[in-house]
N, C-alpha and C. Protein backbone atom coordinates (compact mmCIF):
# COMPACT_ATOMS: atom_id res chain seq x y z
N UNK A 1 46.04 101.96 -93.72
CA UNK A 1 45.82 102.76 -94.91
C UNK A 1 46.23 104.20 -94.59
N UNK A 2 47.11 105.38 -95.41
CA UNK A 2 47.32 106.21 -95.53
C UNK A 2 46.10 107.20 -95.57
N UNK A 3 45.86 108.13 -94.68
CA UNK A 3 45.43 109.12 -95.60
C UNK A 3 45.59 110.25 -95.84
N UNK A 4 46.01 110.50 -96.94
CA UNK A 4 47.03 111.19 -97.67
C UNK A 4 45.33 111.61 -99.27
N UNK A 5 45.07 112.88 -99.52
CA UNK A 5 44.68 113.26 -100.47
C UNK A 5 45.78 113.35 -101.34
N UNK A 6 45.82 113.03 -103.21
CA UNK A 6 46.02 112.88 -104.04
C UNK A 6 44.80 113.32 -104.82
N UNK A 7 44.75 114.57 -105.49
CA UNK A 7 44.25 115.14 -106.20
C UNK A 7 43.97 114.45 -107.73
N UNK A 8 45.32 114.22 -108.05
CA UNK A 8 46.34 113.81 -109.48
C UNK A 8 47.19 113.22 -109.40
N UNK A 9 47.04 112.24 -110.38
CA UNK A 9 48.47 111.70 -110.34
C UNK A 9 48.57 110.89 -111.71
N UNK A 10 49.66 111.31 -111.92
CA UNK A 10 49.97 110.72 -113.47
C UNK A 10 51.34 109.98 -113.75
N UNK A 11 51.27 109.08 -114.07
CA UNK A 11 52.84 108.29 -114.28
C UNK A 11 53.02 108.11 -115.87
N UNK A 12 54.13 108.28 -116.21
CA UNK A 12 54.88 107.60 -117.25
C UNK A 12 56.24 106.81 -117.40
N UNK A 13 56.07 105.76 -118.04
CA UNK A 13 57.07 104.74 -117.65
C UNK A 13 57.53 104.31 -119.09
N UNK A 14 59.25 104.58 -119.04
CA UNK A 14 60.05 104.13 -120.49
C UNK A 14 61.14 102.57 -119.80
N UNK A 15 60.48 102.23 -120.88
CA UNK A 15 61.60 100.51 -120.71
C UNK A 15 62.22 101.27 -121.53
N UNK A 16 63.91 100.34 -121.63
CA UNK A 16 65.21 100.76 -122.18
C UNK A 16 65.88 99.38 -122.42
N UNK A 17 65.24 98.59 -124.13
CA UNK A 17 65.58 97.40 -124.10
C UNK A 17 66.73 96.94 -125.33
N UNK A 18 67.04 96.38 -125.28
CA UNK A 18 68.10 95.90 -126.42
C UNK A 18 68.20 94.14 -126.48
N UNK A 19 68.16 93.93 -127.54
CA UNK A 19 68.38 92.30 -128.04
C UNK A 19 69.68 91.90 -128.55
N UNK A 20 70.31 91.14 -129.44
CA UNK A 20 70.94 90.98 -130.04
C UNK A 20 70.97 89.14 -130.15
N UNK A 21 72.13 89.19 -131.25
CA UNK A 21 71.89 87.61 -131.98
C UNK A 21 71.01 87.07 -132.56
N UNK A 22 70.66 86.06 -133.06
CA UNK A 22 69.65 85.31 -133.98
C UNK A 22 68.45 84.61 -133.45
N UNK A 23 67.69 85.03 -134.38
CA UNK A 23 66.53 83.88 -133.63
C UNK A 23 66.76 82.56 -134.08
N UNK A 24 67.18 82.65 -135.55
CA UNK A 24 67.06 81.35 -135.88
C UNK A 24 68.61 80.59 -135.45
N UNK A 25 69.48 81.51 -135.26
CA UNK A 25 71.08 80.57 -134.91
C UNK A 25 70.87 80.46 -133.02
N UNK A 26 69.28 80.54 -132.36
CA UNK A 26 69.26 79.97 -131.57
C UNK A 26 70.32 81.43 -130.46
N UNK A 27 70.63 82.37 -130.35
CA UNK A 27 71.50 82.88 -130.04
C UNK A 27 70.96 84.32 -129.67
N UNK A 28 70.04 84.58 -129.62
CA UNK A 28 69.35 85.67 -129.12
C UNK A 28 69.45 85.90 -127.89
N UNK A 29 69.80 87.10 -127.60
CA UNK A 29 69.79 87.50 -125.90
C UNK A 29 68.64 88.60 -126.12
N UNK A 30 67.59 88.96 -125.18
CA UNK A 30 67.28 90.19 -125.26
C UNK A 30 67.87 90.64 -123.53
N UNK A 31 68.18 91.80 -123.14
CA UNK A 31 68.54 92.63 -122.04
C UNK A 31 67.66 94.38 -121.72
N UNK A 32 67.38 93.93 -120.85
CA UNK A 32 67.00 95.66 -120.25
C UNK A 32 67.66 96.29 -119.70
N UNK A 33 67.94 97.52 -120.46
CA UNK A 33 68.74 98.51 -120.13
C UNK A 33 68.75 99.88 -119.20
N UNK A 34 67.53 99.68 -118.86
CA UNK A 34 66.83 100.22 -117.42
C UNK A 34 65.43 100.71 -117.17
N UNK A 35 64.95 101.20 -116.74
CA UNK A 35 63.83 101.33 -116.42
C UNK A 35 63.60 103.25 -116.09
N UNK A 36 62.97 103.95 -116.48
CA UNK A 36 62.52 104.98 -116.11
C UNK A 36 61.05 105.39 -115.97
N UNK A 37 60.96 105.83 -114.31
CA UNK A 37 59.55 106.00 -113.89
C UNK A 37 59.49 107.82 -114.11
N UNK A 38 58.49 108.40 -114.27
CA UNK A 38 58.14 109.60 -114.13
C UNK A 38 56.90 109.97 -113.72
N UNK A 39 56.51 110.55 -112.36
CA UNK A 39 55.46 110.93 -112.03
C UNK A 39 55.37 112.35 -111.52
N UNK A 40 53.56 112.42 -112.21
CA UNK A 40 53.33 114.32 -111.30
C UNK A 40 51.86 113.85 -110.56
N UNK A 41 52.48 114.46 -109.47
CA UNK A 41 51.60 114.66 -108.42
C UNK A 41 50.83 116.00 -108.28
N UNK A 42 49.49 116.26 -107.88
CA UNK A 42 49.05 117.19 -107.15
C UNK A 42 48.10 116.97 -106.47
N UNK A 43 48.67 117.55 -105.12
CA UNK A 43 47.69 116.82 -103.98
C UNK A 43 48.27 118.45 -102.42
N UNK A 44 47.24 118.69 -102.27
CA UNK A 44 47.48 119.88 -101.13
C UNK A 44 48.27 119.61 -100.09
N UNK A 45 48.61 117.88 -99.66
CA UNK A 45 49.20 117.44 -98.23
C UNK A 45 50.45 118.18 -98.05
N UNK A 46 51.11 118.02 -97.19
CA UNK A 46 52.20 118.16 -96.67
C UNK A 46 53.52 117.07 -97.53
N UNK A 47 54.88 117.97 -98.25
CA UNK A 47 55.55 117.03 -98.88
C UNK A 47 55.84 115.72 -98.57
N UNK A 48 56.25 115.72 -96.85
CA UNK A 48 56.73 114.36 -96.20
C UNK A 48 55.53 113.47 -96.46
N UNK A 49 54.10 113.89 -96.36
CA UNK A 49 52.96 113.24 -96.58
C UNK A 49 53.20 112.31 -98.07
N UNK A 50 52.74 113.11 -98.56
CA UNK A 50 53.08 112.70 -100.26
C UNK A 50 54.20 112.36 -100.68
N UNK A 51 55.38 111.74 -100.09
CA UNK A 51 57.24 110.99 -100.10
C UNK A 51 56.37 109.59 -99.63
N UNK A 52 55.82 109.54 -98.66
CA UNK A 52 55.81 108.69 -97.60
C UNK A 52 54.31 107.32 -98.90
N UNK A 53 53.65 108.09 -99.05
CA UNK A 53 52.10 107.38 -100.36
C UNK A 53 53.78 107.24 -101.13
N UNK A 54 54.38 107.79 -102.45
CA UNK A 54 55.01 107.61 -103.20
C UNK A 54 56.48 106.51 -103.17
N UNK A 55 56.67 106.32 -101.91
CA UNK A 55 57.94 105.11 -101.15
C UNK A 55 56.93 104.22 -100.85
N UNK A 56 56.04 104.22 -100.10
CA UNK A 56 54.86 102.50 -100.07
C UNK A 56 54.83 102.44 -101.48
N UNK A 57 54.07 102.93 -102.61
CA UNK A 57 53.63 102.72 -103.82
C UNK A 57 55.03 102.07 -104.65
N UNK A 58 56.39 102.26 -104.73
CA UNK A 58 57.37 102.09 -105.07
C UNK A 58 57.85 100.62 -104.57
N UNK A 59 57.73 100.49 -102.82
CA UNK A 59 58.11 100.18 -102.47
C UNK A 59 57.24 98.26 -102.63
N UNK A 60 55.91 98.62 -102.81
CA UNK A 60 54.93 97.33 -102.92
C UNK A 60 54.75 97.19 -104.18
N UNK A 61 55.96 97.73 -105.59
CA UNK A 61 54.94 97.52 -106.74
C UNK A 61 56.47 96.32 -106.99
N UNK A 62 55.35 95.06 -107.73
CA UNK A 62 56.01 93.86 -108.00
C UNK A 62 56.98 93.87 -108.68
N UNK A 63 57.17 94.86 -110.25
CA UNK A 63 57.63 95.17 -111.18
C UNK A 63 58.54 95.43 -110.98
N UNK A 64 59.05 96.74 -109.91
CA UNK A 64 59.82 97.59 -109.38
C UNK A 64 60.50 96.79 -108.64
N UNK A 65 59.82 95.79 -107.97
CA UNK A 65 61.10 95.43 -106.83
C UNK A 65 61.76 94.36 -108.00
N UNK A 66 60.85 93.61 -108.05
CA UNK A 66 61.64 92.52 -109.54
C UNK A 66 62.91 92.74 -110.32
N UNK A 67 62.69 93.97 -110.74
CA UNK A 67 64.13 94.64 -111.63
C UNK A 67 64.73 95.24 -110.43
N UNK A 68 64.81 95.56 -109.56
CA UNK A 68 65.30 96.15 -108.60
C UNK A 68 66.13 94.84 -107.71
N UNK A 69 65.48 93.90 -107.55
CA UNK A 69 66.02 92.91 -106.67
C UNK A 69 65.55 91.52 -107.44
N UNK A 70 66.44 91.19 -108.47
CA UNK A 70 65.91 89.95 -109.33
C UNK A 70 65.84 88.81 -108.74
N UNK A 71 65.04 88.37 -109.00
CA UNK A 71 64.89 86.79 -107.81
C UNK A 71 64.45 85.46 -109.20
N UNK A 72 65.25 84.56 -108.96
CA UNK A 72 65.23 83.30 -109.24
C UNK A 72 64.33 83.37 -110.46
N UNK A 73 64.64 82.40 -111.49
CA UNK A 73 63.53 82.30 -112.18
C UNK A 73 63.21 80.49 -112.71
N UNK A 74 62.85 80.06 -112.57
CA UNK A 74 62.31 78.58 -112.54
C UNK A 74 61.14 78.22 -113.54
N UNK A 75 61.96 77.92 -114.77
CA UNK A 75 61.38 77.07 -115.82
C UNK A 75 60.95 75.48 -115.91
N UNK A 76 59.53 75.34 -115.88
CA UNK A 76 59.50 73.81 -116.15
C UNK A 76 58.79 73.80 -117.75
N UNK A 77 59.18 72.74 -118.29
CA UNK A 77 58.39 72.36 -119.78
C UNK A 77 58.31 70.86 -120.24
N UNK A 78 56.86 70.94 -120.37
CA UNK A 78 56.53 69.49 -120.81
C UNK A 78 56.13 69.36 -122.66
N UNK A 79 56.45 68.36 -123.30
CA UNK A 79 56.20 68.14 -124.47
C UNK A 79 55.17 67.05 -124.71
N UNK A 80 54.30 67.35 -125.46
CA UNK A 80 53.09 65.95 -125.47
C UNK A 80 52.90 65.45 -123.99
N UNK A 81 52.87 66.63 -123.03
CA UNK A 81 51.95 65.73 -121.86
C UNK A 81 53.30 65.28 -121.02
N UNK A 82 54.90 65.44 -121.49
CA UNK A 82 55.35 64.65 -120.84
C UNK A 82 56.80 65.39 -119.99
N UNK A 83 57.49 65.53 -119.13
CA UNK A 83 58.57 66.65 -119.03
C UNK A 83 59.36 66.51 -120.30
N UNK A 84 59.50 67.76 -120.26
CA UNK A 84 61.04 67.86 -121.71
C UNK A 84 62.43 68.60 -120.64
N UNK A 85 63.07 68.21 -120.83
CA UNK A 85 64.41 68.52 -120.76
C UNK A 85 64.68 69.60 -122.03
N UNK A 86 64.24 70.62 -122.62
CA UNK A 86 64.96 71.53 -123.70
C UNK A 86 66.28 71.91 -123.66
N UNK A 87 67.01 71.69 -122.66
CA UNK A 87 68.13 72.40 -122.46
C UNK A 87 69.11 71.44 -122.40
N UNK A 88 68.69 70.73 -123.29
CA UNK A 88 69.48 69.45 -123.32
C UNK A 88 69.66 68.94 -124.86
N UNK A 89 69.05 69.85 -125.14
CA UNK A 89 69.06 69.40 -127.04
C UNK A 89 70.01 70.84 -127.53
């Protein structure tokens, strides 16, 4: 564990999303168009102190690495109890 005082700290976070195509012609994409984090800190430490809390925090948040390093995504679906194949109709 760090210890590192943090007085304050405040984040704000803008998604940047866009869709397009139909819902009903089956043809809908939605896409994210990026991600913007914004944070203020105030905390008395030393800067390298407070880089070092702010790169772990970055560095362990799920979200962040996710869009950052997309990994696999693995759909299963069952209908009445039973597998469905959807991607087949």
């Amino acid at each position: 564990m760090m210890k590192v005082q943090i007085d304050k700290a405040r984040v704000r976070v803008v998604g940047k999303y866009h869709s397009e195509g139909s819902v009903l012609a089956q043809t809908i994409q939605a896409h994210c168009q990026g991600v913007e984090t914004h944070l203020e800190v105030e905390s008395p430490e030393l800067p390298e102190k407070v880089a070092g809390v702010i790169r772990n925090a970055e560095n362990g948040c799920y979200t962040i690495q996710a869009i950052k390093n997309p990994a696999p995504v693995q759909t299963t679906v069952s209908l009445n109890g039973k597998p469905f194949d959807w991607e087949s109709y």
